[in-house]
Protein backbone atom coordinates (compact mmCIF):
# COMPACT_ATOMS: atom_id res chain seq x y z
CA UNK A 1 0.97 -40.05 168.35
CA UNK A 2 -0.88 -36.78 168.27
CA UNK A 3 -1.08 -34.47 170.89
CA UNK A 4 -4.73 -34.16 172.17
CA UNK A 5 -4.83 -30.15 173.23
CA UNK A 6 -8.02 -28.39 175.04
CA UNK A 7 -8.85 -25.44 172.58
CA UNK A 8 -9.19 -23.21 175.73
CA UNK A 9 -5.34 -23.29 175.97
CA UNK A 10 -3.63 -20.84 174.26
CA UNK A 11 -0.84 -21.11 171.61
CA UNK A 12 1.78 -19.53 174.09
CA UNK A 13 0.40 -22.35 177.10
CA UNK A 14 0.95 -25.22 174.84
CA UNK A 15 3.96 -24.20 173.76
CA UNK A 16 5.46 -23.37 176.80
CA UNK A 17 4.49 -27.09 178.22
CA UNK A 18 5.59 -28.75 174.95
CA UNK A 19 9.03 -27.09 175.88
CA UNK A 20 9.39 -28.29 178.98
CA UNK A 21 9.58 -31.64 178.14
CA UNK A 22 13.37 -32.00 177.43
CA UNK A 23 16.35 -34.49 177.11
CA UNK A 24 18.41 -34.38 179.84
CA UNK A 25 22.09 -36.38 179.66
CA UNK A 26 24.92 -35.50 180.77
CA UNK A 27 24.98 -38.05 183.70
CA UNK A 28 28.19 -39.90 182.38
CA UNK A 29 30.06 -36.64 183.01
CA UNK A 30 29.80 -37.09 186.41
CA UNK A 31 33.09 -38.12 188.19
CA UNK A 32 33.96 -39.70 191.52
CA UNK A 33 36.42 -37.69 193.71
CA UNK A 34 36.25 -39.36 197.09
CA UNK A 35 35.11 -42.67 198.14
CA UNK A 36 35.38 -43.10 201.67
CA UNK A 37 33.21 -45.59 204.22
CA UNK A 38 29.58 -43.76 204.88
CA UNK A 39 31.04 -40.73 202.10
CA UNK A 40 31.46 -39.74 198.83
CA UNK A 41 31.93 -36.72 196.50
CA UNK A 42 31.20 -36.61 192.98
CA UNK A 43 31.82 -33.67 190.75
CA UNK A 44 31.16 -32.91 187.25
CA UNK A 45 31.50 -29.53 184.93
CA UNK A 46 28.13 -28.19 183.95
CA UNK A 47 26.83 -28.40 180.20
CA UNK A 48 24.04 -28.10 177.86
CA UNK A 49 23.01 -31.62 178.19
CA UNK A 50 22.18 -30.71 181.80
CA UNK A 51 19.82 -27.74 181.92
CA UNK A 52 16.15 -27.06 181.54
CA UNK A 53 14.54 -24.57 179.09
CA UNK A 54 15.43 -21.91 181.67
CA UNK A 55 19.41 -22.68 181.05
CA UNK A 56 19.82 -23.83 184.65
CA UNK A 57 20.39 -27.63 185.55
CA UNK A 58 17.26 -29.82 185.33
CA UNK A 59 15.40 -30.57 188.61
CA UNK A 60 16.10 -34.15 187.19
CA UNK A 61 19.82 -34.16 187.03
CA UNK A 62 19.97 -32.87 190.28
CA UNK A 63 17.53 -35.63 191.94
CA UNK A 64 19.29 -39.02 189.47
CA UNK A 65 23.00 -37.79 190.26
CA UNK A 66 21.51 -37.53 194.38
CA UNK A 67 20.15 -40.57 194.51
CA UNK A 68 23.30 -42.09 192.81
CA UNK A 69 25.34 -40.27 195.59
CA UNK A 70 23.32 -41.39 198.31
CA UNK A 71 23.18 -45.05 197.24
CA UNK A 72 26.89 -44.93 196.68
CA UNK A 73 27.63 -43.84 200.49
CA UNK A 74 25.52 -46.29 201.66
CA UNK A 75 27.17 -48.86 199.45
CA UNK A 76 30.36 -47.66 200.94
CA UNK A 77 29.50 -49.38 204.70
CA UNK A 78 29.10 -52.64 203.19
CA UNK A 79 25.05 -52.99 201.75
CA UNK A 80 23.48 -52.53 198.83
CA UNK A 81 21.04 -49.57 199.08
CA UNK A 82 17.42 -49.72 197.76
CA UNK A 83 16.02 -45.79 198.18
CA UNK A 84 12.66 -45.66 200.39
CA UNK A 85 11.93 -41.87 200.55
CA UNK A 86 13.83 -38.72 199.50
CA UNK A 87 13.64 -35.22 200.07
CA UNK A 88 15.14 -32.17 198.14
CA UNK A 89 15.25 -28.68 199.03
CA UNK A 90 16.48 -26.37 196.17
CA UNK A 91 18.17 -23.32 197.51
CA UNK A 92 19.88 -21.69 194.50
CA UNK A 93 19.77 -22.06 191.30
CA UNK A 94 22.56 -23.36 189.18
CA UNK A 95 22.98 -21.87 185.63
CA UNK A 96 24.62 -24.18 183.51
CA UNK A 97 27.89 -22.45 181.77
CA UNK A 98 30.92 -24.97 182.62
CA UNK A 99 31.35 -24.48 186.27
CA UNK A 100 32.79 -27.59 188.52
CA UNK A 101 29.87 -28.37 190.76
CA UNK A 102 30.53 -30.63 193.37
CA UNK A 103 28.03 -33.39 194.86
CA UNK A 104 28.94 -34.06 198.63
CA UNK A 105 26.88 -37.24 200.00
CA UNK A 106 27.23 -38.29 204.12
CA UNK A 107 25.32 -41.18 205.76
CA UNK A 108 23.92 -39.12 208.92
CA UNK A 109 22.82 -42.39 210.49
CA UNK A 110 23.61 -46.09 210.34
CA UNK A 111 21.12 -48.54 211.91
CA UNK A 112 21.00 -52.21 211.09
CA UNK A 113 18.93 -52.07 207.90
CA UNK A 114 18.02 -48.26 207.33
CA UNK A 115 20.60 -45.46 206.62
CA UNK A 116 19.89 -41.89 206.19
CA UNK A 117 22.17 -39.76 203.51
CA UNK A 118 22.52 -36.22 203.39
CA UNK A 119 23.46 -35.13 199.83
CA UNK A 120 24.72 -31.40 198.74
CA UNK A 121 24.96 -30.14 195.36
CA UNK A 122 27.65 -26.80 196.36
CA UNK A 123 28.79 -24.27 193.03
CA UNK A 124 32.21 -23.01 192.40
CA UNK A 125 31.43 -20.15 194.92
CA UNK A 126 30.88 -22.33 197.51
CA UNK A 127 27.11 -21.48 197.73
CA UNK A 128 25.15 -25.02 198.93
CA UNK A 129 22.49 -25.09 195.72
CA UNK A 130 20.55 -28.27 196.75
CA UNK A 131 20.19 -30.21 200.23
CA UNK A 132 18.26 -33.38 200.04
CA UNK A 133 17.99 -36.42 202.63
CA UNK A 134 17.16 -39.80 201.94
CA UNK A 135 16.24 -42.74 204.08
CA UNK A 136 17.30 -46.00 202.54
CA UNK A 137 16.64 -49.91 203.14
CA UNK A 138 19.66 -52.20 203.21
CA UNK A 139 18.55 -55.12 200.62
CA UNK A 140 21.29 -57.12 202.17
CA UNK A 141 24.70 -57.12 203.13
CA UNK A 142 27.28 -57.13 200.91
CA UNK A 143 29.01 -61.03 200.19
CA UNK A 144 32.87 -60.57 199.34
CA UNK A 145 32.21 -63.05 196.66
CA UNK A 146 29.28 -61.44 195.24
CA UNK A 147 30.31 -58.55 192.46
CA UNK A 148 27.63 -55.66 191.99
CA UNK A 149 26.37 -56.10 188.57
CA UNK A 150 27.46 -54.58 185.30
CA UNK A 151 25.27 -52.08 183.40
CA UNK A 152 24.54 -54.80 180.83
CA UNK A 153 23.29 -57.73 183.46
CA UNK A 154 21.09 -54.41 184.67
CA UNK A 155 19.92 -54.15 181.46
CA UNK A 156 18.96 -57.57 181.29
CA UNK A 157 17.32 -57.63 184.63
CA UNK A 158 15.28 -55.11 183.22
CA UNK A 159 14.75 -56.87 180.12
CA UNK A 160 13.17 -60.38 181.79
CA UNK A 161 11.29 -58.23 184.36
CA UNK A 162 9.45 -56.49 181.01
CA UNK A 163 9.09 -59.87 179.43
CA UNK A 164 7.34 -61.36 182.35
CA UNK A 165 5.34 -58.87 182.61
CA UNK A 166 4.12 -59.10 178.64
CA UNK A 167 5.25 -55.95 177.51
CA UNK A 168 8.55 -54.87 175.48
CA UNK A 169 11.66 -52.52 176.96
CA UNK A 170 11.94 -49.51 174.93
C-alpha cells in the first residue's frame, strides 16, 4: 500500500520517519540467570537485531524484555501476572556492540491480587540504563496441576480470539 505523504514535508522528514520504522528481534537471545521467588535476572549480549537507527537498543526491546521480567517475578510467587500500568525511565543510553547487559526484575510489593515490579536494565559498567515499575493484576493463582501454556497453544489462543472476532492473524 502506498504511502500517502503531505507535500509540505520535505524529502529529508520523510525519510527520516520512514527509517524509524524498524525490525527489532533479538528477544530469543535473552537468557535467564536467576529465578528466585518475587526475583529474576535475565541477561543477554547486545546485537544488531536490537538497536534503533541511532545504533543503540530500541525503546521496544527494552519495554517487551521488561515486561517479560516483571511478569516472570510475579509468576515466581505463585500467580499468573496480567500487566495493568508500566512506567520506564531511560537514564543512559545503551549502544549496541556485544556487551552483556543484564535485566534485574524485584517485586517491591505483594498484596493479595496486585504486585508491583521494579525492573533494571544495568551495562557491563555497572551504569543502571533503564528503571521502570509496573503494577500488575494477579489473574489467578497458580493450580499445581495446571501447566502455563506453550508458545503454540498461545498462538492458537490468539488465533480463535481473531476468528471470533472476523478478521485473520497475520
Amino acid at each position: 500500500m502506498p504511502v500517502r505523504i503531505d507535500q509540505n514535508l520535505d524529502e529529508q522528514r520523510v525519510q527520516g520517519c520512514l527509517n524509524i520504522l524498524c525490525d527489532i528481534g533479538g528477544f530469543g537471545d535473552v537468557e535467564c540467570e536467576v529465578l528466585e521467588p518475587g526475583h529474576v535476572v535475565l541477561a543477554f549480549n547486545t546485537s544488531s537485531a536490537m538497536r534503533n537507527p541511532y545504533g543503540d537498543l530500541h525503546g521496544g526491546f527494552y519495554m517487551t524484555v521488561s515486561d517479560m521480567a516483571a511478569c516472570m517475578a510475579v509468576y515466581t510467587n505463585g500467580s499468573k501476572p496480567v500487566t495493568l500500568q508500566c512506567n520506564f525511565n531511560f537514564c543512559e543510553g545503551i549502544h549496541v556492540n556485544g556487551q552483556r547487559v543484564t535485566v534485574d526484575a524485584r517485586v517491591l510489593r505483594k498484596g493479595k491480587t496486585i504486585q508491583v515490579v521494579n525492573v533494571e536494565f544495568i551495562d557491563e559498567a555497572g551504569t543502571v540504563c533503564l528503571r521502570s515499575s509496573f503494577t500488575t493484576f494477579a489473574k489467578k493463582e497458580l493450580a499445581g496441576e495446571e501447566p502455563f501454556p506453550t508458545q503454540e497453544e498461545s498462538l492458537e489462543t490468539v488465533r480463535t480470539f481473531f476468528a471470533e472476532a472476523g478478521r485473520e492473524m497475520r
